[in-house]
Protein backbone atom coordinates (compact mmCIF):
# COMPACT_ATOMS: atom_id res chain seq x y z
CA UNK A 1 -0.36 -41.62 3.17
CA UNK A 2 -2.28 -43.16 5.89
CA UNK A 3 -6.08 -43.15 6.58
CA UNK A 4 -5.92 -41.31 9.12
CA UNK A 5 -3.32 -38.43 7.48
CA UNK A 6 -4.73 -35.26 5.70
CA UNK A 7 -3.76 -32.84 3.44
CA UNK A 8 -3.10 -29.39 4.89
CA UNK A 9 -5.87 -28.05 2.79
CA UNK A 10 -8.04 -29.56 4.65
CA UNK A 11 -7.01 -28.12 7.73
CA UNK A 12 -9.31 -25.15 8.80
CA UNK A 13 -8.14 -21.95 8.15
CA UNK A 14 -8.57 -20.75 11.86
CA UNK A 15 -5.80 -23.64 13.14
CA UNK A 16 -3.21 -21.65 10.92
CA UNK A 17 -4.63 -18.41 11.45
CA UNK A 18 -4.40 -19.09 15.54
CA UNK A 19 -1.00 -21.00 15.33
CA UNK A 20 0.19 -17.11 13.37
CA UNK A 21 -1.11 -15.65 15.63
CA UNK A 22 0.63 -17.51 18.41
CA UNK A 23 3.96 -17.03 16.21
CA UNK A 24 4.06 -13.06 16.75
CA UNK A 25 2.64 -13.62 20.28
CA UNK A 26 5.64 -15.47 21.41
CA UNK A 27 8.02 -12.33 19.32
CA UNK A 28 6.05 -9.60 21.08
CA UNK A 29 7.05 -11.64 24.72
CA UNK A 30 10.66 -12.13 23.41
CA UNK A 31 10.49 -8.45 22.51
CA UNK A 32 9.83 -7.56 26.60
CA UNK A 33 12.43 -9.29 27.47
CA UNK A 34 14.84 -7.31 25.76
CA UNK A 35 17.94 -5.01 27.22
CA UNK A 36 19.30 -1.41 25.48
CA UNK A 37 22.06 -3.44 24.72
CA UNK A 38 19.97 -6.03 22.62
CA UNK A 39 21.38 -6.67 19.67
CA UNK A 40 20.50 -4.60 16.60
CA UNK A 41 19.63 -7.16 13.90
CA UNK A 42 18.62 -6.23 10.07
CA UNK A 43 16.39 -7.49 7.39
CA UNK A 44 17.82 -11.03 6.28
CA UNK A 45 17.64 -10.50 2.22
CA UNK A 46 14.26 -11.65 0.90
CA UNK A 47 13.27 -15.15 -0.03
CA UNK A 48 12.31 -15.42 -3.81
CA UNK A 49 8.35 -16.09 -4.37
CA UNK A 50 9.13 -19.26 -5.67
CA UNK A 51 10.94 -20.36 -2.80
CA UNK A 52 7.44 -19.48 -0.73
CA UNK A 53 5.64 -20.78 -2.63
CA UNK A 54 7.70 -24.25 -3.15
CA UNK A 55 7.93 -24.01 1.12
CA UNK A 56 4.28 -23.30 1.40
CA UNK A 57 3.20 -27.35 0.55
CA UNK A 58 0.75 -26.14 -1.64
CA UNK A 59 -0.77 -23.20 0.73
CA UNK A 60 0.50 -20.08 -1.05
CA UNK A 61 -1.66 -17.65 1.00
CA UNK A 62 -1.09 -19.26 4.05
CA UNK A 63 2.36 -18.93 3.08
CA UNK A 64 2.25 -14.81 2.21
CA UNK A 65 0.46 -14.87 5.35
CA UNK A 66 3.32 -16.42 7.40
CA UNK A 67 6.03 -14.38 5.80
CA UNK A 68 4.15 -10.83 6.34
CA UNK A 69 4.06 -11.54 9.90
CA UNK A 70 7.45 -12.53 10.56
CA UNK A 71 8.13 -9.42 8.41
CA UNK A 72 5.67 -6.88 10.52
CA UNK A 73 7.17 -8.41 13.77
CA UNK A 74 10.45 -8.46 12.52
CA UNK A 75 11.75 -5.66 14.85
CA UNK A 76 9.60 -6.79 18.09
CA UNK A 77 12.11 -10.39 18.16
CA UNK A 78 14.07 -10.96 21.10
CA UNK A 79 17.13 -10.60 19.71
CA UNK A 80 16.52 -7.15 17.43
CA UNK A 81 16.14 -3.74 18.97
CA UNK A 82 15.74 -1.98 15.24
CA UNK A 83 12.68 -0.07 14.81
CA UNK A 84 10.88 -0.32 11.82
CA UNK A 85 11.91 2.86 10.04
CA UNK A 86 15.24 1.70 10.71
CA UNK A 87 15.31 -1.11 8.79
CA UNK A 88 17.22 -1.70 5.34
CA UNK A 89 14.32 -0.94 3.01
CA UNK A 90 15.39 -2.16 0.20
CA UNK A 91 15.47 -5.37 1.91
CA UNK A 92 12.07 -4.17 2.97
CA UNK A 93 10.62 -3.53 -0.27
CA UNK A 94 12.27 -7.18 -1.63
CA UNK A 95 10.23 -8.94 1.15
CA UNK A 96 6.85 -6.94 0.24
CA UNK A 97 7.51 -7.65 -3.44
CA UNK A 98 8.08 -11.09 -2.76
CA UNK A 99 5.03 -12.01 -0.40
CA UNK A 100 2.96 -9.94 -3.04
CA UNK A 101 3.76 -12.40 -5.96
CA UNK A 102 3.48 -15.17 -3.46
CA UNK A 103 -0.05 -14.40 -3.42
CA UNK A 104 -1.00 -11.25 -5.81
CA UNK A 105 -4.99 -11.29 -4.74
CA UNK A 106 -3.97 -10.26 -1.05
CA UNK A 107 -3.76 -7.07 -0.35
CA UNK A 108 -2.12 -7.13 3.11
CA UNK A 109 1.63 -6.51 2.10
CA UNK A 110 0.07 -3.66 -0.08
CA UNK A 111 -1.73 -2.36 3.08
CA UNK A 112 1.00 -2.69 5.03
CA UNK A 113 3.15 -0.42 2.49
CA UNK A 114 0.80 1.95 2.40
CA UNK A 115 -0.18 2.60 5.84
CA UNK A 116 2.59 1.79 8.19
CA UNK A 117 5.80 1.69 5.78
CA UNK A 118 5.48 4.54 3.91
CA UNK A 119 5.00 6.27 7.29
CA UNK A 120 8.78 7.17 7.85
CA UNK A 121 10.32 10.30 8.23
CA UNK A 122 13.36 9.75 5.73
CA UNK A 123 12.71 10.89 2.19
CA UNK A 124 14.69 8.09 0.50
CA UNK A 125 12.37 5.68 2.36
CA UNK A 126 9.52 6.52 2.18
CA UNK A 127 10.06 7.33 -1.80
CA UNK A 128 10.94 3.50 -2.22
CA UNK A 129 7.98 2.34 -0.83
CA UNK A 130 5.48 4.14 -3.18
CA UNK A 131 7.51 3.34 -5.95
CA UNK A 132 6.53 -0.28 -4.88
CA UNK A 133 3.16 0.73 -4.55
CA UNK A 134 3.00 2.31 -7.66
CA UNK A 135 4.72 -0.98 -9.73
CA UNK A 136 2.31 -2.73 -7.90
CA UNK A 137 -0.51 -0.99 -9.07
CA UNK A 138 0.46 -1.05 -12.62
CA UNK A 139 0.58 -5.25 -12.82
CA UNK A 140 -3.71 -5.05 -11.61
CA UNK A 141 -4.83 -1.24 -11.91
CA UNK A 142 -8.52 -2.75 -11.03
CA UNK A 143 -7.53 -4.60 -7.76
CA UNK A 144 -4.80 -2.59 -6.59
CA UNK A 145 -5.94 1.40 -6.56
CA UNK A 146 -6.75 1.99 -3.08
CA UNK A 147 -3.39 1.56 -2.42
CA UNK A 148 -1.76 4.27 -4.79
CA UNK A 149 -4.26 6.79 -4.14
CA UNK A 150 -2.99 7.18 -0.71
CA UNK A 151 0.41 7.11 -2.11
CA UNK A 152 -0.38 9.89 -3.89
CA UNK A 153 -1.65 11.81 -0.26
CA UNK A 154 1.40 10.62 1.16
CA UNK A 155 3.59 12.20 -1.91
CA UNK A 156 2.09 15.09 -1.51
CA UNK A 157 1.47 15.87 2.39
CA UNK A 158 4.52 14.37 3.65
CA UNK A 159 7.37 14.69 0.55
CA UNK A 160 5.61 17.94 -0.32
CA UNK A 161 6.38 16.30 -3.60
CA UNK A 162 3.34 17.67 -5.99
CA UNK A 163 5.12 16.20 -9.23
CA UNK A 164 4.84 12.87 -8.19
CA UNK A 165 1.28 13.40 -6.31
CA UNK A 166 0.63 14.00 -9.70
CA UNK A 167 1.56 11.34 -11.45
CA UNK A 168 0.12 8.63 -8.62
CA UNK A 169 -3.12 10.39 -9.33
CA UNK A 170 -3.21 10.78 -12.33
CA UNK A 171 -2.32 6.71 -12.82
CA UNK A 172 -5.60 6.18 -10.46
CA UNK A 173 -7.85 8.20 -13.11
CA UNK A 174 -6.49 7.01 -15.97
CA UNK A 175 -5.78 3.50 -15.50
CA UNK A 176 -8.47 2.37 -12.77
CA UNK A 177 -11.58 1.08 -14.20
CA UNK A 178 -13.54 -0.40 -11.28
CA UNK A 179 -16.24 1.21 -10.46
CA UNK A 180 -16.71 0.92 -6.94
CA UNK A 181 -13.50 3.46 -6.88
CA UNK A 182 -15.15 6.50 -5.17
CA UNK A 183 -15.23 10.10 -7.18
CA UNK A 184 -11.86 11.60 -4.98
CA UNK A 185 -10.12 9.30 -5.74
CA UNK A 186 -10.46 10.01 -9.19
CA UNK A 187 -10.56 13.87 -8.52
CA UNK A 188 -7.31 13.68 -6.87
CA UNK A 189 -5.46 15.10 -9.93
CA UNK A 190 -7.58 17.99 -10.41
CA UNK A 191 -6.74 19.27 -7.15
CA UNK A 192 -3.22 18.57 -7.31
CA UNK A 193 -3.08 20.47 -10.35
CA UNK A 194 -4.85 23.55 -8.55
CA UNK A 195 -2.11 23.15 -5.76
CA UNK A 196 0.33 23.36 -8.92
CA UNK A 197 -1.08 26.47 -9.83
CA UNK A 198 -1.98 24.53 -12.88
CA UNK A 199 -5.63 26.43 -13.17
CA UNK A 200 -5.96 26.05 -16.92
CA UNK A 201 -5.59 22.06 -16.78
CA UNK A 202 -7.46 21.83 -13.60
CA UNK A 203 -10.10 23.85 -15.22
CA UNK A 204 -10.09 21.97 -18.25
CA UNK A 205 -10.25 18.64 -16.48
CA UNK A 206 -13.23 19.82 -14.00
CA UNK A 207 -14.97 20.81 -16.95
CA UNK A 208 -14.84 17.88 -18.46
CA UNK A 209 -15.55 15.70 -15.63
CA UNK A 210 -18.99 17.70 -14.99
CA UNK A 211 -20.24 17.35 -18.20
CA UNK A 212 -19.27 13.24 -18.50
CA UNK A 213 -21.83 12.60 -16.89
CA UNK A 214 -19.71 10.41 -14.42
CA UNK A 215 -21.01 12.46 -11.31
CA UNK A 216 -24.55 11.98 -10.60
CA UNK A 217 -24.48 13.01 -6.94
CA UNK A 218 -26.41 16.41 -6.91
CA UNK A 219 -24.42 17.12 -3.67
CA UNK A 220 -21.26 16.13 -5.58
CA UNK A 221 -21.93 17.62 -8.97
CA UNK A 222 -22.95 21.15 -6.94
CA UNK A 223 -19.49 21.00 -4.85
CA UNK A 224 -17.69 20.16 -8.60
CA UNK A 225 -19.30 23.51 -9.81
CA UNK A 226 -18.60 25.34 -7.24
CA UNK A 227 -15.02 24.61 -7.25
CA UNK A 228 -15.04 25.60 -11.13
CA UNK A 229 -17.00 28.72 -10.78
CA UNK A 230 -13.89 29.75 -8.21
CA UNK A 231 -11.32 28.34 -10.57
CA UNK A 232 -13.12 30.80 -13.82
CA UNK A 233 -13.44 33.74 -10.88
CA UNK A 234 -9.91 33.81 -9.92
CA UNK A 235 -8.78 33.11 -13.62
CA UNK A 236 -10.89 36.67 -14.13
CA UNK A 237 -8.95 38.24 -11.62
């Protein structure tokens, strides 16, 4: 190596971050150019994570970086007139997984999953998805919980799917140990089992979760009461 040569860790992250930047520029200006008769292209199948990683010349973030933006602007290319929710997902899913072991302390493919993937109208889908999500989760409970919680909103507002609301929730309040996580997310279950018209477990769990100790909002614990007063009333009924 010459003098002058250096390694790319030394170049500043804002060169790479601009020259990605300039990479989905240039497939946004492709994607104007476009004709209804473009071509409608698919998901290539997924590199491996160690084939990032090995390509990535010892910048594996930069690397998961690279790949999640040729995989968000995947259907904005010249040459593909496929939206999004169109694509093969489990080609989809294989990318995700991939740029997540690439580099496992970023949470942008997880972001992406759970606010713009999952976001698609067929059931099949969308199911895959949080099933990723939820995998996910289970490899770094700690790091990775804001992204199954709103798996578990998504479960049950858009699949209408209160089982497996359920069980994302209830994965969030037993296995998540961080304690910056806020109270609904770990109150989610509770709810979903009064939507279940599961009142004696929802009752049991409220119960128990005023007298932990855990809550020490007076605004909070007061709302938590009030909910099981209602719970005991309509129990009464």
């Amino acid at each position: 190596m010459s003098a002058s040569a250096r390694p790319l860790s030394a170049v500043p992250g804002w060169i790479g971050l601009l020259l990605a930047a300039g990479f989905a520029a240039q497939c946004g200006w492709q994607a104007l150019r476009i004709t209804p008769e473009s071509q409608m292209v698919d998901l290539p199948p997924a590199p491996s994570a160690v084939m990032l990683r090995s390509a990535s010349f010892g910048e594996p973030e930069f690397a998961a970086r690279i790949a999640m933006l040729y995989l968000q602007s995947f259907d904005l290319r010249g040459d593909n007139a496929i939206p999004y929710q169109r694509l093969d997902y489990g080609r989809l899913v294989a990318w995700l997984r991939a740029i997540l072991e690439t580099d496992p302390r970023s949470g942008y493919a997880l972001f992406s999953a759970a606010r713009i993937y999952a976001d698609n109208p067929d059931a099949l889908k969308c199911r895959a998805v949080l099933e990723f999500l939820r995998d996910a989760f289970e490899r770094d409970p700690d790091r990775r919980w804001p992204w199954l919680a709103p798996a578990a909103l998504v479960a049950k507002h858009r699949l209408r799917d209160l089982p497996l609301a359920l069980r994302y929730a209830r994965a969030v309040d037993q296995r998540a140990r961080d304690p910056r996580a806020p109270l609904w997310a770990k109150q989610m279950e509770i709810f979903i089992l009064e939507d279940m018209n599961e009142l004696e477990a929802a009752k049991i769990m409220l119960g128990g979760l005023i007298a932990s100790g855990r809550v020490r909002d007076p605004r909070e614990l007061r709302f938590l009461q009030q909910r099981l007063d209602r719970l005991l009333a309509n129990s009464d009924l």
